[in-house]
Structure formats: C-alpha cells, structure tokens
C-alpha atoms as a PDB file:
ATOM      1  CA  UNK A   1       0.000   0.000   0.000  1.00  0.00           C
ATOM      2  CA  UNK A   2       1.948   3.242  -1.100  1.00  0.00           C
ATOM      3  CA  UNK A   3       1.208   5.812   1.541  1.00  0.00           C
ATOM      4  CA  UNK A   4      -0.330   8.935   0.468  1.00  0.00           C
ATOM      5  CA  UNK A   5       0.274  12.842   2.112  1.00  0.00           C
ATOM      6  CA  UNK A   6      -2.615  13.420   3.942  1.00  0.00           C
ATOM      7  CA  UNK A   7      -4.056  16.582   2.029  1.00  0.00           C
ATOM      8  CA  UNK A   8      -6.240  17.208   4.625  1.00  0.00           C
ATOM      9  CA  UNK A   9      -3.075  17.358   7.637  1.00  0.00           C
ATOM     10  CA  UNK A  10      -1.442  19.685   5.014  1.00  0.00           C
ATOM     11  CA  UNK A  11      -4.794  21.934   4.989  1.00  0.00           C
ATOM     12  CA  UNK A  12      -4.659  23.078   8.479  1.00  0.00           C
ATOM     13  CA  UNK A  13      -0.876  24.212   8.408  1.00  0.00           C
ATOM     14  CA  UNK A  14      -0.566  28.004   8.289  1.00  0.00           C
ATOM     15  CA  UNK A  15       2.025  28.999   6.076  1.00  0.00           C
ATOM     16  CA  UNK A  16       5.069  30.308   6.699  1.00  0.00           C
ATOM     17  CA  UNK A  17       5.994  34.034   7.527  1.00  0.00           C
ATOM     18  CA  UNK A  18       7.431  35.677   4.419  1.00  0.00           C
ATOM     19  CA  UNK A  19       9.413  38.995   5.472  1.00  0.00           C
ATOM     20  CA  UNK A  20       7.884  41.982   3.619  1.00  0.00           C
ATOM     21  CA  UNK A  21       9.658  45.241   3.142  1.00  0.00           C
ATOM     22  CA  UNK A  22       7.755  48.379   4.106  1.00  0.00           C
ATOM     23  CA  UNK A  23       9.301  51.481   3.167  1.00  0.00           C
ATOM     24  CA  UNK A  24       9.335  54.262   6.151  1.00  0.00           C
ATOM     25  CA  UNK A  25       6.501  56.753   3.939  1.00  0.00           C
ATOM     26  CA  UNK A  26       8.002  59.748   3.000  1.00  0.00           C
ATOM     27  CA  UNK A  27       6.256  62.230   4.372  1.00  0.00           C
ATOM     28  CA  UNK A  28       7.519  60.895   8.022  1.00  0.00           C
ATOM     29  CA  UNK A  29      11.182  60.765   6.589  1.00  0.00           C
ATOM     30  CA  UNK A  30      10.904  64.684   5.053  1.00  0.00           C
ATOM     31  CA  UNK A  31       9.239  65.941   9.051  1.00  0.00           C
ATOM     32  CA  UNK A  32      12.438  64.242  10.948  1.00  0.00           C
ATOM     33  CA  UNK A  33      14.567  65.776   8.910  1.00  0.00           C
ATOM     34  CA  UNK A  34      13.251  69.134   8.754  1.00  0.00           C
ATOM     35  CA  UNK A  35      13.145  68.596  12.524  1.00  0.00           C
ATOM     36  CA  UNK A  36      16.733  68.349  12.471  1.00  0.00           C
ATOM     37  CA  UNK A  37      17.784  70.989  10.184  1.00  0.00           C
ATOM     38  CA  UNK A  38      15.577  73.751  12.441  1.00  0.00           C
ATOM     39  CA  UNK A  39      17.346  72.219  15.610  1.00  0.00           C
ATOM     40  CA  UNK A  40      20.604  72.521  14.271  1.00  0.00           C
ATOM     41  CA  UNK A  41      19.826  76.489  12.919  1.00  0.00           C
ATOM     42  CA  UNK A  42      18.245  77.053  16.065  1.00  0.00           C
ATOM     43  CA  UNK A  43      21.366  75.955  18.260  1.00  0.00           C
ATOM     44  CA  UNK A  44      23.578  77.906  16.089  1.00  0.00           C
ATOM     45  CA  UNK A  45      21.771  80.697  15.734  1.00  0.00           C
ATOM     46  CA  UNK A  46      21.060  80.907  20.270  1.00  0.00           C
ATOM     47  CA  UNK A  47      24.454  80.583  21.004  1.00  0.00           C
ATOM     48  CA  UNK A  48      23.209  79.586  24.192  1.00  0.00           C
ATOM     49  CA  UNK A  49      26.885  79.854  25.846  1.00  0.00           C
ATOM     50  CA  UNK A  50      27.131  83.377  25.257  1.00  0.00           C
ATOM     51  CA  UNK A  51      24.133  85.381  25.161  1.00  0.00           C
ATOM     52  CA  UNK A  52      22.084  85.286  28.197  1.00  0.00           C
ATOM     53  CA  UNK A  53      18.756  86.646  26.220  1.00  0.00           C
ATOM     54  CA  UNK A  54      17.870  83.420  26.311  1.00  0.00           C
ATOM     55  CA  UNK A  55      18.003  82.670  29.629  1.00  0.00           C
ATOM     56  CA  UNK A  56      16.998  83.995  32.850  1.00  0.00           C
ATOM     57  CA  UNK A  57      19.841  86.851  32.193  1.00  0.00           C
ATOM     58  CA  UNK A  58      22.022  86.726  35.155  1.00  0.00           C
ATOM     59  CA  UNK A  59      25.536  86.962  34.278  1.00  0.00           C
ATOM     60  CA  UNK A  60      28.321  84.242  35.518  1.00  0.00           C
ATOM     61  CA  UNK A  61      29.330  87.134  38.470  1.00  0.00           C
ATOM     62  CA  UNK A  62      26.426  86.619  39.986  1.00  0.00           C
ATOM     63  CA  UNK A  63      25.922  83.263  39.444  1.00  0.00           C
ATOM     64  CA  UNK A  64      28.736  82.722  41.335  1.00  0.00           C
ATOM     65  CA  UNK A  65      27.151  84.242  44.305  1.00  0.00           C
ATOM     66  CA  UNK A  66      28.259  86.801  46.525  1.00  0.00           C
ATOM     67  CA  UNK A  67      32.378  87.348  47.129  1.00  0.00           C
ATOM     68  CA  UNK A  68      33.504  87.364  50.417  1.00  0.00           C
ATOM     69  CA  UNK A  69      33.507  91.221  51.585  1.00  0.00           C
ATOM     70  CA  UNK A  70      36.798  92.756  51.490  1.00  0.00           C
ATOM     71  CA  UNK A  71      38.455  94.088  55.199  1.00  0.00           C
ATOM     72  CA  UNK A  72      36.711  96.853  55.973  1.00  0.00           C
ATOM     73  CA  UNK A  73      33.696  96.347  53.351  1.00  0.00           C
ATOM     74  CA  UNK A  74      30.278  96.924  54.323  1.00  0.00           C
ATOM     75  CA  UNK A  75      28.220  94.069  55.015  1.00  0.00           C
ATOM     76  CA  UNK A  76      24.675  93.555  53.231  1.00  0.00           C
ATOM     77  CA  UNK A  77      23.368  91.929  56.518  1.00  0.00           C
ATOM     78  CA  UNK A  78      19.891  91.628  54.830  1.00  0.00           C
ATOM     79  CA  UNK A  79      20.535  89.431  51.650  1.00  0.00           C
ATOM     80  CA  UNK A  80      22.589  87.063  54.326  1.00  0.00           C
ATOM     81  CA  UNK A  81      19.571  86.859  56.532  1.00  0.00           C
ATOM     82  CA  UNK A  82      17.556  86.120  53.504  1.00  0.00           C
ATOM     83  CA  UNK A  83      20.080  83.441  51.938  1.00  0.00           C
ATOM     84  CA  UNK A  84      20.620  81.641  55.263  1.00  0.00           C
ATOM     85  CA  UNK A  85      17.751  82.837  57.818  1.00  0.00           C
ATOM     86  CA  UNK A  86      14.649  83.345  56.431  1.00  0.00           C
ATOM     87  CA  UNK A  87      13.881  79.796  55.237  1.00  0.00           C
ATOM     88  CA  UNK A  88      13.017  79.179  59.116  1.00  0.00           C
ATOM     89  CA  UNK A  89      12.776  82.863  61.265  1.00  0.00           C
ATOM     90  CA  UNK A  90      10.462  83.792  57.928  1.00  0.00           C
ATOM     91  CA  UNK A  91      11.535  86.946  56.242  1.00  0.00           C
ATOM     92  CA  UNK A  92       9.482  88.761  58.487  1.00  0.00           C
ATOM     93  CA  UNK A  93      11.302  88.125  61.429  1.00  0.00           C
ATOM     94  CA  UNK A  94       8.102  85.815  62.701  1.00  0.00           C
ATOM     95  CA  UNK A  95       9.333  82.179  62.414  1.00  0.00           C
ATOM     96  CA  UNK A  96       7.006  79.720  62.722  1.00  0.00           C
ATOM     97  CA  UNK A  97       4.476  78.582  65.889  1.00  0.00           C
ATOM     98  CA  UNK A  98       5.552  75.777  67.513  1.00  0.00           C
ATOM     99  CA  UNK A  99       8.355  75.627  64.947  1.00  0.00           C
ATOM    100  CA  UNK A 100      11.127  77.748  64.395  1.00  0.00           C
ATOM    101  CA  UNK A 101      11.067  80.923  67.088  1.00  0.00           C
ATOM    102  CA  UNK A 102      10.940  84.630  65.930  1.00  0.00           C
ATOM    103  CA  UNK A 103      13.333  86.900  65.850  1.00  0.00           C
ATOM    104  CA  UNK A 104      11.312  89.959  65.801  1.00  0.00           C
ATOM    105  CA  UNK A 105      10.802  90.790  69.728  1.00  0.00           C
ATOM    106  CA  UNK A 106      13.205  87.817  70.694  1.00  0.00           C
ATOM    107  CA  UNK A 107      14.785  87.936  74.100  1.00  0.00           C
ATOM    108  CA  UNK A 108      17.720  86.675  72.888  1.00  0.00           C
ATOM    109  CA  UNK A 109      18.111  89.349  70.268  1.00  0.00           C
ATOM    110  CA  UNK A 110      17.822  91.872  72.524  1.00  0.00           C
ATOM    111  CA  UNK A 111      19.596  90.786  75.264  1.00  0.00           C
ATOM    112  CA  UNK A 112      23.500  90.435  75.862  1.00  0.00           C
ATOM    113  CA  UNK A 113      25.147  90.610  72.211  1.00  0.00           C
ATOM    114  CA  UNK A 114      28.061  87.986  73.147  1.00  0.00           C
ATOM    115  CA  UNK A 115      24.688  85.579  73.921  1.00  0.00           C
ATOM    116  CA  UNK A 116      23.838  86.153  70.170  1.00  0.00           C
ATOM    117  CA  UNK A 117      27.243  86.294  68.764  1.00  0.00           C
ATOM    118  CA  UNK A 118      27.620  82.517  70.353  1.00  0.00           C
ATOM    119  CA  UNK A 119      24.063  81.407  69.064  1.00  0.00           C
ATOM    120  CA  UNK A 120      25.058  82.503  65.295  1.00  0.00           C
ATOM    121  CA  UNK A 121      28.911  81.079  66.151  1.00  0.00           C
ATOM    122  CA  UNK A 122      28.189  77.300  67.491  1.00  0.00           C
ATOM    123  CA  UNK A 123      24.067  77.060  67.248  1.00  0.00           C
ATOM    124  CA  UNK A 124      21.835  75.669  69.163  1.00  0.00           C
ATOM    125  CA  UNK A 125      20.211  72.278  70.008  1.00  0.00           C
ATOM    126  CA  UNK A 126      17.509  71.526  72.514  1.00  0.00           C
ATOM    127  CA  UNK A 127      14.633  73.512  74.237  1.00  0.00           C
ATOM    128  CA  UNK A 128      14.811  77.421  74.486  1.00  0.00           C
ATOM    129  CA  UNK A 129      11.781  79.543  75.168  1.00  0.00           C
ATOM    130  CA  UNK A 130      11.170  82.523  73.205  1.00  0.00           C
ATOM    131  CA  UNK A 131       8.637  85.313  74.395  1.00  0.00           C
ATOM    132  CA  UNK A 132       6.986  82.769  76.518  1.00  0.00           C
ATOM    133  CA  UNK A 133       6.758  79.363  73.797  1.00  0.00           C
ATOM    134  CA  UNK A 134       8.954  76.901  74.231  1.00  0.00           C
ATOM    135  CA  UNK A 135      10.671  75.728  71.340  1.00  0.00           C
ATOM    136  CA  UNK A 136      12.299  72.553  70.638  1.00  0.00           C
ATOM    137  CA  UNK A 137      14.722  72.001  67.529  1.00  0.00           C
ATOM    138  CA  UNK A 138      18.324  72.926  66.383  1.00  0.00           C
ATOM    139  CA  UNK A 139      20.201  75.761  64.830  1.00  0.00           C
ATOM    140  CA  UNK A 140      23.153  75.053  62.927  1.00  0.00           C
ATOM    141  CA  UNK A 141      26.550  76.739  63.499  1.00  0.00           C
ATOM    142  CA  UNK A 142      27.055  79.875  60.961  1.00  0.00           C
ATOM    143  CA  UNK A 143      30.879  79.485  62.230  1.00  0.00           C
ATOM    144  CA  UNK A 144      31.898  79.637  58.243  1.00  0.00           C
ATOM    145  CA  UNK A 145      30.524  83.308  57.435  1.00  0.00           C
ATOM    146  CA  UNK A 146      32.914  85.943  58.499  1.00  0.00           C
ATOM    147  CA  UNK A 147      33.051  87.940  61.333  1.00  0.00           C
ATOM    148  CA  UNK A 148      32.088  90.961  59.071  1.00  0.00           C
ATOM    149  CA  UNK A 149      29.599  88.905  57.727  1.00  0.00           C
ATOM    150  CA  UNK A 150      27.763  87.636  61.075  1.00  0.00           C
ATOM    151  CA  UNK A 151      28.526  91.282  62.490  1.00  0.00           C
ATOM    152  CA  UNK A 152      26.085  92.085  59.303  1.00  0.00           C
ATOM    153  CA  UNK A 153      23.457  89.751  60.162  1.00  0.00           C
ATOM    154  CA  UNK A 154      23.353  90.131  63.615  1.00  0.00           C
ATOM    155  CA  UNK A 155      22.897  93.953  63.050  1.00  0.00           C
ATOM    156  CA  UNK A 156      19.993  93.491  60.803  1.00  0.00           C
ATOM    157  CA  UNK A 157      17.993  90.719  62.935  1.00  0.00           C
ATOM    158  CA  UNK A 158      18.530  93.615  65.813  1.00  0.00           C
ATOM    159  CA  UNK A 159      17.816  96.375  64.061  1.00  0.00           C
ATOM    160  CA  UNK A 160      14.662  95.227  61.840  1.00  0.00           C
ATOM    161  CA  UNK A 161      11.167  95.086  62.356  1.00  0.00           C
ATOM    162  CA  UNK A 162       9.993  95.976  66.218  1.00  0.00           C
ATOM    163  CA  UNK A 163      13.279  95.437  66.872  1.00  0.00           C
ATOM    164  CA  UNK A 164      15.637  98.827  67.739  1.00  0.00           C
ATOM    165  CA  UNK A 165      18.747  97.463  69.454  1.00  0.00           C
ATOM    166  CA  UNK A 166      22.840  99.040  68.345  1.00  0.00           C
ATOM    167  CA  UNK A 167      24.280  97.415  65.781  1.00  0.00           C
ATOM    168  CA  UNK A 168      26.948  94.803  66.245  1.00  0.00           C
ATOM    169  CA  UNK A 169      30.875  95.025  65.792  1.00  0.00           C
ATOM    170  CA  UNK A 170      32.869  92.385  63.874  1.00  0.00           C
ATOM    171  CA  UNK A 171      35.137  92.618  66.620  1.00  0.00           C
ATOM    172  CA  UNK A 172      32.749  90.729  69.143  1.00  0.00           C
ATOM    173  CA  UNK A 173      32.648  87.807  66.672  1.00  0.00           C
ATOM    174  CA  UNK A 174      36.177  87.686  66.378  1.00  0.00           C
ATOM    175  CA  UNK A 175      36.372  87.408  69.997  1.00  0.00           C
ATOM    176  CA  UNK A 176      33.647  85.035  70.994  1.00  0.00           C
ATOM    177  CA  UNK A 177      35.337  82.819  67.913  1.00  0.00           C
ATOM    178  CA  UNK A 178      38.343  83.017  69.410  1.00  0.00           C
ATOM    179  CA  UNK A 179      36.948  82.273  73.017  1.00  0.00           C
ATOM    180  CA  UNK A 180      34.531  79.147  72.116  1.00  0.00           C
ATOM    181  CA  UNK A 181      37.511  78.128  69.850  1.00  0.00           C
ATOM    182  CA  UNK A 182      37.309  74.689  71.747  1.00  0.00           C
ATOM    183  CA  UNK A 183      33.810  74.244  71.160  1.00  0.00           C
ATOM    184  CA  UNK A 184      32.891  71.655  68.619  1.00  0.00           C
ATOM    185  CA  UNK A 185      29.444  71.092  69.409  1.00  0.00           C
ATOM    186  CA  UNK A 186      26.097  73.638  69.632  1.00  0.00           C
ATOM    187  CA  UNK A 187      24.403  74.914  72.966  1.00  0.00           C
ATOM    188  CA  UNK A 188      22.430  72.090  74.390  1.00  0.00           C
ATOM    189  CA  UNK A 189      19.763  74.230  75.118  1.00  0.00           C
ATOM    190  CA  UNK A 190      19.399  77.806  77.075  1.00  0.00           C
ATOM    191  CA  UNK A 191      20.155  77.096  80.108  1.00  0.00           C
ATOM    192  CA  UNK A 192      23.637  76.867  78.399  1.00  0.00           C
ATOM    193  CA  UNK A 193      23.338  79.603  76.647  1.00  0.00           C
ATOM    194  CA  UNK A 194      22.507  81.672  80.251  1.00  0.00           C
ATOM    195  CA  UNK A 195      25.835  80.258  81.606  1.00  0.00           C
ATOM    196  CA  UNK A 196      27.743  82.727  79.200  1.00  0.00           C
ATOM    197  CA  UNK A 197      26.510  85.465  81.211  1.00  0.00           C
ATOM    198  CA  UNK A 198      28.085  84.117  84.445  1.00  0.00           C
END
C-alpha cells in the first residue's frame, strides 16, 4: 500500500511568515529631517553659551554668588539673613508657631550681644523659650561666614522690624570665635546659653 500525504493534515498548516519590506513613507522621513535641520539652525543661531537673552539673564558674576567682603567692606546683613535665615525665622522676622522661634521681639536678640554672637557662632540644640513658647529644635553653626559677615546679620535681625537694638561690631565675633575656639558642638539648650553670662 503506497502511503499517500494526507491533504487534509497539510490543509490546516498556516504557512510560513514571508518577510515583507515596508518602506518608512516619505512624508515621516521629510518631518524628521526638517526637525533636524531647524534644531541645528536654532542651536547655532542661540548661542546659548554666550548670550544670556535666552536665559533667565544673570551673568556668571552673579551666578557665582556673593564674594567674600573685602576688610573693611560693608556688610549687606539683609541678603545674608535672607540666603541663610529666612527659610526658618520667615523673612518677616516671625518664624514659625511651635516651629522655628521669631526673631522679631526675641529675648535673645535683645539681650546680651556675646549671647547672640555665640548662638550665630556654634548654634543651638535643645529647648529654648522665646517670648513665653517653648521651642524645641536645632540651629546650625554659621561658624563659616565671616566675622564681618555675622557682624552684618546680627545687626539686621537687631535692628529690623519691632526690633531697635545698636548694631553689632565684627570685633565681638572675632572674639567670641576666638573664646569658644574649643567648642565643637552647639548649645544644648538655654540654660547653656545663660551660663555665658556668668
């Protein structure tokens, strides 16, 4: 018996893929490239590296940020309290309840200047009360501005707002830095900060 293909087997195969070339249609081909022919114009035509119309037009000066004051400079104490202070005391000198304490009508701005020189030198960690609310938190140390420069701050937090207090001399800073030199961690709190007066 010769064996026949089964026709019917052969029916139900599917036949085999056959790769088929399709062409990417023109029209998509001519919008990439006139996409990349107005980038490239556009890039040289910016020249984003040297005009700063194009940008938010600060120069590279001042995006370098401020240059230490020379001896003897005046200090902008205002644009330091804004750049470092303000986030937390607010730039109104309020801070925030149950946060961060004000500034504006502080105690501890008004009272002994070596207290505040020593705050802004080594900061502070721990409970202090200010105008009767107890605050707990931490200050950092502003030990890396300047003398000049925390003379300038210190004079504007005293001198702002409600507050009317004399200015402060770079020469207290220099002192107190020089006196706490040993001092590696912040106040623990006010009670510390009321043994400087002792």
């Amino acid at each position: 018996m010769s064996q026949q293909p089964d026709i019917d087997a052969q029916k139900r195969e599917n036949e085999d893929p056959e790769e088929a070339i399709r062409p990417m249609p023109i029209s998509a081909l001519l919008i990439a490239l006139v996409m990349v022919v107005w980038a490239v114009v556009y890039i040289i035509r910016s020249e984003p590296l040297g005009l700063s119309q194009y940008g938010d037009q600060r120069t590279l000066a001042e995006l370098s940020g401020p240059a230490a004051p020379a001896a003897g400079a005046a200090v902008d104490g205002k644009a330091i309290f804004a750049a470092q202070c303000a986030a937390c005391h607010q730039a109104n000198g309020a801070g925030l309840p149950g946060v961060f304490p004000p500034l504006d009508g502080s105690e501890w701005v008004h009272g002994e200047p070596r207290v505040l020189a020593n705050i802004l030198l080594h900061g502070i960690t721990g409970e202090i009360t200010v105008k009767g609310n107890k605050y707990q938190g931490a200050m950092p140390s502003f030990a890396q501005l300047s003398d000049a420069e925390l003379a300038g701050v210190a004079t504007y937090i005293r001198t702002s707002w409600s507050n009317k207090n004399d200015p402060l001399d770079a020469d207290l800073f220099a002192e107190e830095r020089k006196a706490g030199a040993d001092r590696t961690t912040p106040f623990e709190g006010e009670d510390a900060l009321k043994a400087l007066l002792k």
